[in-house]
Structure formats: C-alpha cells, structure tokens
C-alpha atoms as a PDB file:
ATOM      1  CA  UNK A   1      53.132  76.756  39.871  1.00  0.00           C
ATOM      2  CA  UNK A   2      53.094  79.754  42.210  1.00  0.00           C
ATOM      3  CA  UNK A   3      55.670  82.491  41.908  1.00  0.00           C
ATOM      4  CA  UNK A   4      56.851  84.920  45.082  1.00  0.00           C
ATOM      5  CA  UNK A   5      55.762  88.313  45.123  1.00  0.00           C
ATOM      6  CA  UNK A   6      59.406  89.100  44.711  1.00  0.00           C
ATOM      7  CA  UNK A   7      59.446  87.446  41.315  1.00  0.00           C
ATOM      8  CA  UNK A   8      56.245  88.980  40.182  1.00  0.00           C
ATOM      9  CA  UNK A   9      57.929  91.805  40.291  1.00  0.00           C
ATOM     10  CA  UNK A  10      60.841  91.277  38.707  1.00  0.00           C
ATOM     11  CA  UNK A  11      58.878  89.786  35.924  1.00  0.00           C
ATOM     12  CA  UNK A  12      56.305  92.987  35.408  1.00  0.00           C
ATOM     13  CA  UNK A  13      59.828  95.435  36.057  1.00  0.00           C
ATOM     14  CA  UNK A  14      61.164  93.566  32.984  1.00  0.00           C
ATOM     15  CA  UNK A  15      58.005  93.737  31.024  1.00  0.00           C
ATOM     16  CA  UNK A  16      57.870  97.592  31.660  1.00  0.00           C
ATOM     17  CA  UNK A  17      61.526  97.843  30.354  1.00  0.00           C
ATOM     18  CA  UNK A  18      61.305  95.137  27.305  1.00  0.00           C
ATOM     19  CA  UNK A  19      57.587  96.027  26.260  1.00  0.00           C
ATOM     20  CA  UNK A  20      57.075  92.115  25.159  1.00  0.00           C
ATOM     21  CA  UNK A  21      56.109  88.983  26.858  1.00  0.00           C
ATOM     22  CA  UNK A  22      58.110  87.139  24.845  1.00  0.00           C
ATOM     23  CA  UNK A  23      61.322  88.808  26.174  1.00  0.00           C
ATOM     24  CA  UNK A  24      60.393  88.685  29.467  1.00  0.00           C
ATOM     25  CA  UNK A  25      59.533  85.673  29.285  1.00  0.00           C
ATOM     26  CA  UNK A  26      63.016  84.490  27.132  1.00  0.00           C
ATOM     27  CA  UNK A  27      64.992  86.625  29.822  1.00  0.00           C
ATOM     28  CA  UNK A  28      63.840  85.167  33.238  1.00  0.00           C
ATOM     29  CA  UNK A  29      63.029  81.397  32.240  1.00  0.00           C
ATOM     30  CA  UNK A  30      59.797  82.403  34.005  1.00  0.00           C
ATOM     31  CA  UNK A  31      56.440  82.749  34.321  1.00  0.00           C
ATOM     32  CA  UNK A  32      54.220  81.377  31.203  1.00  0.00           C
ATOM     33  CA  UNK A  33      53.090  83.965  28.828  1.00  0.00           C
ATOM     34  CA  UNK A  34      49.555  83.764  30.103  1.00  0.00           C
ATOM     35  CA  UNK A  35      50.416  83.801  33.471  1.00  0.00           C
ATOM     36  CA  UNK A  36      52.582  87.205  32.754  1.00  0.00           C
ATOM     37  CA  UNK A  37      49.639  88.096  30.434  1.00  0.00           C
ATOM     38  CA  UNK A  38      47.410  87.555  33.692  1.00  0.00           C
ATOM     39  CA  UNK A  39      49.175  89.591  36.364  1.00  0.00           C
ATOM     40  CA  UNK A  40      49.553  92.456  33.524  1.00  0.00           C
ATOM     41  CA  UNK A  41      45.445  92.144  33.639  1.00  0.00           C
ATOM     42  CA  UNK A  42      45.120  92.368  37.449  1.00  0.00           C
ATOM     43  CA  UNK A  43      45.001  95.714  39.191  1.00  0.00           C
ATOM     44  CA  UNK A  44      47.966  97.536  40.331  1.00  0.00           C
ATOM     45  CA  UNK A  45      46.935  97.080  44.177  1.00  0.00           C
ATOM     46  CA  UNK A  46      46.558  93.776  45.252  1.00  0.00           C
ATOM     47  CA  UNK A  47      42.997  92.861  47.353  1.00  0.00           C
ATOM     48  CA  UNK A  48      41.875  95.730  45.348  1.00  0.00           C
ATOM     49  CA  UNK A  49      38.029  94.578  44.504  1.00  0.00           C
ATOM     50  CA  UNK A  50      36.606  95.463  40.317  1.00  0.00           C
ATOM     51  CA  UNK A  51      33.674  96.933  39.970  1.00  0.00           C
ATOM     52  CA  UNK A  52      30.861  94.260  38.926  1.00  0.00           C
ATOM     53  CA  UNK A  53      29.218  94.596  35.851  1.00  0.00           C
ATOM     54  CA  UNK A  54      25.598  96.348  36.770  1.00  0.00           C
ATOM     55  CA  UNK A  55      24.172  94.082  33.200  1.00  0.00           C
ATOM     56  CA  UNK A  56      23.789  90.127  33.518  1.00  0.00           C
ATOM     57  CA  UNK A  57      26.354  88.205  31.579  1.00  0.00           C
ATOM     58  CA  UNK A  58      23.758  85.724  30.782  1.00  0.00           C
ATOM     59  CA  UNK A  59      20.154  85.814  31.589  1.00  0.00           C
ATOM     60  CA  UNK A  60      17.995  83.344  33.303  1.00  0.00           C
ATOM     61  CA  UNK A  61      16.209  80.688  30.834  1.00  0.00           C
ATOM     62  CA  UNK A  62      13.106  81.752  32.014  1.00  0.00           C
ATOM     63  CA  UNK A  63      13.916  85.488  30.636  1.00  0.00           C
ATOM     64  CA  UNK A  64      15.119  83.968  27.430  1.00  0.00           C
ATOM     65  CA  UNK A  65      11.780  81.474  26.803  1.00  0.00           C
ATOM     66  CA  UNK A  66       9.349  84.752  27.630  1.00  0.00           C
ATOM     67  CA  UNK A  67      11.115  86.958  25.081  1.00  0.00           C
ATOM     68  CA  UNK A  68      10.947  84.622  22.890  1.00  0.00           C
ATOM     69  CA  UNK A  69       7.087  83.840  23.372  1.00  0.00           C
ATOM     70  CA  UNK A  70       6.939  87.821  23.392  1.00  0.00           C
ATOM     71  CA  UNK A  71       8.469  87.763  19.958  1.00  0.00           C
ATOM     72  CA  UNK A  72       5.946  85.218  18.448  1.00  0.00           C
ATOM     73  CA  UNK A  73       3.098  85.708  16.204  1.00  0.00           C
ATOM     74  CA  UNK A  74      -0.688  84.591  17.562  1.00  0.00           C
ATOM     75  CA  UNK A  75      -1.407  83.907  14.085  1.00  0.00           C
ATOM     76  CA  UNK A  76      -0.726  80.329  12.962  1.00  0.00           C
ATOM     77  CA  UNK A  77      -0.228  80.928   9.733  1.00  0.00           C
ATOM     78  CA  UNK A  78       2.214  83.918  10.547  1.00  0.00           C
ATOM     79  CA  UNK A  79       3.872  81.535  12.837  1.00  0.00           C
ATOM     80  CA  UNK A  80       4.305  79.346   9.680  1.00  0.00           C
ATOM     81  CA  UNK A  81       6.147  82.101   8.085  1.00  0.00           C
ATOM     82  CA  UNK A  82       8.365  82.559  10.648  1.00  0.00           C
ATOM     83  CA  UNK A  83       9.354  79.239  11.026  1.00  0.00           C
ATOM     84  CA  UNK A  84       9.743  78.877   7.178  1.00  0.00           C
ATOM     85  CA  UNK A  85      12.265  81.670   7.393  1.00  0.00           C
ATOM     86  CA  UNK A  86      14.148  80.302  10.049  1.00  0.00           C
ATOM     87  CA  UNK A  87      14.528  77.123   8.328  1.00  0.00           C
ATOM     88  CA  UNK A  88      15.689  79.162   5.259  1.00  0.00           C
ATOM     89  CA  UNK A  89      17.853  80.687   7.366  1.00  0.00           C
ATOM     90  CA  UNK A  90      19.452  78.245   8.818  1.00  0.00           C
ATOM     91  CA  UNK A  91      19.940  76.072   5.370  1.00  0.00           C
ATOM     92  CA  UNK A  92      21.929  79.148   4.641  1.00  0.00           C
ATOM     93  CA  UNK A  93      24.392  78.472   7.333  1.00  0.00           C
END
C-alpha cells in the first residue's frame, strides 16, 4: 500500500508527539509498524542520496578461496592438524 506525502506526515508528526509506534500506529489506523519504522530510518530530505559504505559487504569468492589457501599450512601433516581441529571444532557445535 502507498501512503500520500500528506499522511506521512501526519504519521511521523504523531510519532514525534507520542514517542511510540505503537500509538501512532493505534491512533491513525495507519501505516504498519515497519513501514512507520521505515520512513523514521530514511533521511529527513527526500532524494537525499547516503553515503556508500567505502568496505565491501561481502567479498568476491575468489577473495574468500585465496585467503583461505593463504591461511593453509604446506605441510601435510600440519594440514592434518588443522583439519583434525576443525573437525573437533565443529563436533563441538
């Protein structure tokens, strides 16, 4: 459902004066919580732009497998080890 800029707001004047979602939410018969929760998130001026993260949420696969390899003994029998522990580890879980 979309709601007018008029009853957006309403809806974030009545927030500011109740201080709860709940009420605002029990008091106009609109929006959802997480839609009220949502517009309290979003910046004051709309078509403002937020500033992008300069660190990667997630990194490429590629990064991920040469870390890994980094990480890695050359030694089979250290690599043993390490993949005894992990096993341990995990049992643990």
């Amino acid at each position: 459902r979309s709601y007018t800029k008029e009853q957006r707001r309403i809806a974030l004047q009545v927030y500011k004066r109740t201080q709860s979602v709940t009420k605002t939410v029990r008091e106009l018969g609109y929006p959802g919580r997480w839609t009220l929760y949502k517009w309290l998130r979003e910046p004051a001026k709309p078509g403002r732009p937020r500033k992008q993260s300069r660190t990667l949420s997630r990194y490429p696969f590629e990064v991920k497998l040469r870390a890994v390899e980094k990480s890695l003994a050359d030694d089979p029998a250290e690599l043993k080890k390490q993949m005894a522990q992990l096993l341990v580890d995990k049992a643990v879980l």
